[in-house]
Protein backbone atom coordinates (compact mmCIF):
# COMPACT_ATOMS: atom_id res chain seq x y z
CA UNK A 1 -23.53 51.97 44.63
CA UNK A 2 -26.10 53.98 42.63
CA UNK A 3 -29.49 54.93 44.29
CA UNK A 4 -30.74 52.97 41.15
CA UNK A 5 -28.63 49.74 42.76
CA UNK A 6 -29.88 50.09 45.72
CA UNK A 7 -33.83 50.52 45.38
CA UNK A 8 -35.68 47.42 45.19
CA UNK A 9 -37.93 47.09 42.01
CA UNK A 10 -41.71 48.30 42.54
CA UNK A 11 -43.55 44.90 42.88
CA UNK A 12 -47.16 45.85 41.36
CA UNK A 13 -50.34 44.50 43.55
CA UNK A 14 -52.32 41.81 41.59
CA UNK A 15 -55.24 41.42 42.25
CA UNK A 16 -57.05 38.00 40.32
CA UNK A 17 -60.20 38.54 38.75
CA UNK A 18 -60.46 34.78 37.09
CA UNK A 19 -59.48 31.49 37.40
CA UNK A 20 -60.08 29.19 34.71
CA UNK A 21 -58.81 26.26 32.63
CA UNK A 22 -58.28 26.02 28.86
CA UNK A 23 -56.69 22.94 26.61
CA UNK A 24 -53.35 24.01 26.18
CA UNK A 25 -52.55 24.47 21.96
CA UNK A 26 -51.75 20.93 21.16
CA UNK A 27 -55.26 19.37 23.26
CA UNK A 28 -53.08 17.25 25.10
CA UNK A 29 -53.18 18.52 28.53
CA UNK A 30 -55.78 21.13 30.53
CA UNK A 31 -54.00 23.98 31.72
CA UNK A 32 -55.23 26.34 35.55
CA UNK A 33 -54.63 29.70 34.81
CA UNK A 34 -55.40 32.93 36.24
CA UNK A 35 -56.17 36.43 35.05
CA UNK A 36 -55.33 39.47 36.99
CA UNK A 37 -54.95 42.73 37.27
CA UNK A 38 -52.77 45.60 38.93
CA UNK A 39 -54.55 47.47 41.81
CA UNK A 40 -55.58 50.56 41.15
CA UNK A 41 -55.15 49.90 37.00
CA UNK A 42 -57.91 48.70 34.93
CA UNK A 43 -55.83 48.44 31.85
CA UNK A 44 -52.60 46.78 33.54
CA UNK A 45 -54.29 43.06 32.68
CA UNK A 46 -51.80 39.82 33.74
CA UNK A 47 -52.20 36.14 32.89
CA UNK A 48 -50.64 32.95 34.94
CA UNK A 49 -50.42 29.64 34.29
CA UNK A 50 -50.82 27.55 37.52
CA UNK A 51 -51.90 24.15 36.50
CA UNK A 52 -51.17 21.68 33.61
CA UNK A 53 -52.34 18.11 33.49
CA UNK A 54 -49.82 16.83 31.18
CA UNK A 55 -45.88 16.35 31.83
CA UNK A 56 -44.52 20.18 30.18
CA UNK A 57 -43.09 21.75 32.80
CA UNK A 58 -43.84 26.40 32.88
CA UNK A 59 -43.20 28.81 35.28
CA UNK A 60 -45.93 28.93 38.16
CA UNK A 61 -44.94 32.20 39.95
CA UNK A 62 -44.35 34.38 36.98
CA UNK A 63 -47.28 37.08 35.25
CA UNK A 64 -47.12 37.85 31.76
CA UNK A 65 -49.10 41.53 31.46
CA UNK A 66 -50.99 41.18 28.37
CA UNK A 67 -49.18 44.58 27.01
CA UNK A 68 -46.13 42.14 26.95
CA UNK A 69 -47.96 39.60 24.54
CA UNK A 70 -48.73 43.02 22.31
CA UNK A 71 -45.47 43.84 22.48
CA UNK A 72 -44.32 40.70 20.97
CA UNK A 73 -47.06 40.48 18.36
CA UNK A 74 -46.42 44.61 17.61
CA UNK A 75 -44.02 43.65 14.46
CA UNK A 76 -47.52 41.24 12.90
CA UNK A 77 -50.39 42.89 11.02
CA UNK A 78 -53.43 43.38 13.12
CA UNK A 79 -55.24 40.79 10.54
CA UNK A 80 -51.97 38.80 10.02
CA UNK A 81 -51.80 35.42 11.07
CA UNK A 82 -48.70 33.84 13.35
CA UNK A 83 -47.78 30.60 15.05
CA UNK A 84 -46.98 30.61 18.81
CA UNK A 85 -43.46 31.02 18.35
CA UNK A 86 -44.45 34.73 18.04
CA UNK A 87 -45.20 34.45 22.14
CA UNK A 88 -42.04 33.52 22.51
CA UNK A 89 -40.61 36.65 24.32
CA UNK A 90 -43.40 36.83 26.76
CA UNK A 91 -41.57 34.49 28.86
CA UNK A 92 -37.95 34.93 28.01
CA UNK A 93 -35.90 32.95 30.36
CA UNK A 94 -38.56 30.55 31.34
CA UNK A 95 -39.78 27.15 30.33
CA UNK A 96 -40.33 27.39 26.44
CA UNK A 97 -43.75 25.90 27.72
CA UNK A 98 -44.92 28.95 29.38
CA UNK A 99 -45.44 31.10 26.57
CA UNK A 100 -47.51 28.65 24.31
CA UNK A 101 -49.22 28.22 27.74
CA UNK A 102 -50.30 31.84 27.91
CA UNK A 103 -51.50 31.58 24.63
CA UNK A 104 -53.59 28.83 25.20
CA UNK A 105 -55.01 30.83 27.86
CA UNK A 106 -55.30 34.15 25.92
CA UNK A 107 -57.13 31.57 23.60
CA UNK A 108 -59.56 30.54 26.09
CA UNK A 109 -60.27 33.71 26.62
CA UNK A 110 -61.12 34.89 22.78
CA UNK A 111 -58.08 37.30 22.78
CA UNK A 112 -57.07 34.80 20.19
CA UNK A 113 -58.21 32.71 17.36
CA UNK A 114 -57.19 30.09 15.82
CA UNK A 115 -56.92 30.94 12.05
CA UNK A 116 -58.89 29.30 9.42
CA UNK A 117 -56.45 30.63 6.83
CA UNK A 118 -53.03 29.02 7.92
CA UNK A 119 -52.72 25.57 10.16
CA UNK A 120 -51.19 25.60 13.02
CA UNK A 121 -51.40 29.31 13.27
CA UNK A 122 -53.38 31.70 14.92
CA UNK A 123 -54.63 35.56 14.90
CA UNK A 124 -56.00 38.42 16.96
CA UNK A 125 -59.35 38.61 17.49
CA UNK A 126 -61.18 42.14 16.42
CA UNK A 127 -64.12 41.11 18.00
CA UNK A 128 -63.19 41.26 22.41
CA UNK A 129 -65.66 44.14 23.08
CA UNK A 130 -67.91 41.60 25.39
CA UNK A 131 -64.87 40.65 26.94
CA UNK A 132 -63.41 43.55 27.74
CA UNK A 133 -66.40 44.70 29.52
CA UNK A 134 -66.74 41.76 31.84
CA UNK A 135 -63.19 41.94 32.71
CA UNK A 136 -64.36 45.80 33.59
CA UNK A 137 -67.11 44.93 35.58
CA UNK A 138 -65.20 42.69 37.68
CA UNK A 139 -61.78 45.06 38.51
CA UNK A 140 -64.75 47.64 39.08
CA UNK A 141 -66.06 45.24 42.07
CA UNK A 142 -62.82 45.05 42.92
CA UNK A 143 -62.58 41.11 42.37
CA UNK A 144 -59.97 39.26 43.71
CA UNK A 145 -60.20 35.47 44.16
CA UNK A 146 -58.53 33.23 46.76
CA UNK A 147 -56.26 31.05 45.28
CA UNK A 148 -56.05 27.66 45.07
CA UNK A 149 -52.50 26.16 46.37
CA UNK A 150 -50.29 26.08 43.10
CA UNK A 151 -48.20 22.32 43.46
CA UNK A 152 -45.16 23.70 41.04
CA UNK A 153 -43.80 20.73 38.83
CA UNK A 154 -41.52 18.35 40.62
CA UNK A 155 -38.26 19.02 38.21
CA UNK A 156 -39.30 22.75 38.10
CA UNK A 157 -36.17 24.96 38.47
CA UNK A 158 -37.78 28.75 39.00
CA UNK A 159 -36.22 32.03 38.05
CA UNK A 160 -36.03 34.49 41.18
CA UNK A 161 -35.44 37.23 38.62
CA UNK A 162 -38.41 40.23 39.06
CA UNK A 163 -40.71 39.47 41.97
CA UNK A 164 -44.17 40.11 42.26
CA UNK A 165 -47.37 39.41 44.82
CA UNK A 166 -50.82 38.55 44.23
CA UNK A 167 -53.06 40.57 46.28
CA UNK A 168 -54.87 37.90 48.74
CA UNK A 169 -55.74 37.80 52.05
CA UNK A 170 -51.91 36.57 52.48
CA UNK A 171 -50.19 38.35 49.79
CA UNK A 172 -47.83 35.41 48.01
CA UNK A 173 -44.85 35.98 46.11
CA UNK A 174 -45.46 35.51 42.57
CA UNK A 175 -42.68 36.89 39.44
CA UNK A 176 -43.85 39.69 37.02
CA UNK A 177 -43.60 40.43 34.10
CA UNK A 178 -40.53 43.44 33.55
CA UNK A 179 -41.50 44.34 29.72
CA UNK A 180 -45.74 44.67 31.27
């Protein structure tokens, strides 16, 4: 065995600056999610889903770090518009949910808009200063809510792959994001 085989993975710290709910893209259902952040990192921001009140099943435990949703929107003009398939590799492996999920979130949030120009599409928004700098103020008071128990869907079948915790006053186990 290499030393590389035999070292666990660093688990980043996240710490959870917001909890909120947003419609998820189709209106049908009201998604929980969080929105975290790494210790000691004010630019390593994470999202998690941990609630939806309709029957679409996503991945409770597991962060998507927002650089991951750049990542997959990288290849798309900064004014181009794109459908939520583009979100798809943010949650490779998961429920096909989960990623629409996040971006229902990220739309909550103003990180997204939807697009006047194309239906059923959606863009970045330029305008996330405001945002930004409450996000800011909050990992600067070192914010980190308690969570509320997450009940995970009754047919939900989990990856183990890439483990994670959310900082707490009992750490839980929670998967991250490898790409963030």
């Amino acid at each position: 065995m290499t030393k590389q085989e035999t070292e666990a993975p660093v688990v980043p710290v996240i710490n959870v600056a917001k909890i909120a709910t947003a419609s998820s893209l189709s209106g049908l259902s009201s998604l929980g999610y969080l929105v975290g952040y790494e210790a000691g990192h004010t630019d390593r921001i994470f999202f998690k889903i941990i609630s939806n009140t309709g029957g679409g099943i996503f991945a409770p435990d597991y962060w998507v770090a927002l650089s991951s949703v750049e990542k997959a929107l990288s290849g798309i003009p900064l004014d181009g518009t794109f459908t939520a398939a583009a979100l798809a590799p943010i949650a490779s492996g998961k429920s096909v949910n989960t990623s629409s999920f996040i971006g229902a979130a990220l739309l909550a949030e103003g990180l997204l808009v939807r697009s006047e120009r194309v239906a059923r599409s959606y863009e970045r928004n330029p305008n996330t200063a405001v945002w930004w700098s409450e996000l800011r103020q909050l990992i600067e008071c070192q914010t980190n809510l308690d969570v509320p128990p997450i009940d995970k869907p009754a047919d939900h079948r989990g990856s183990s792959a890439g483990q994670g915790k959310v900082a707490k006053k009992k750490p839980a186990v929670a998967l991250v994001n490898p790409v963030g």
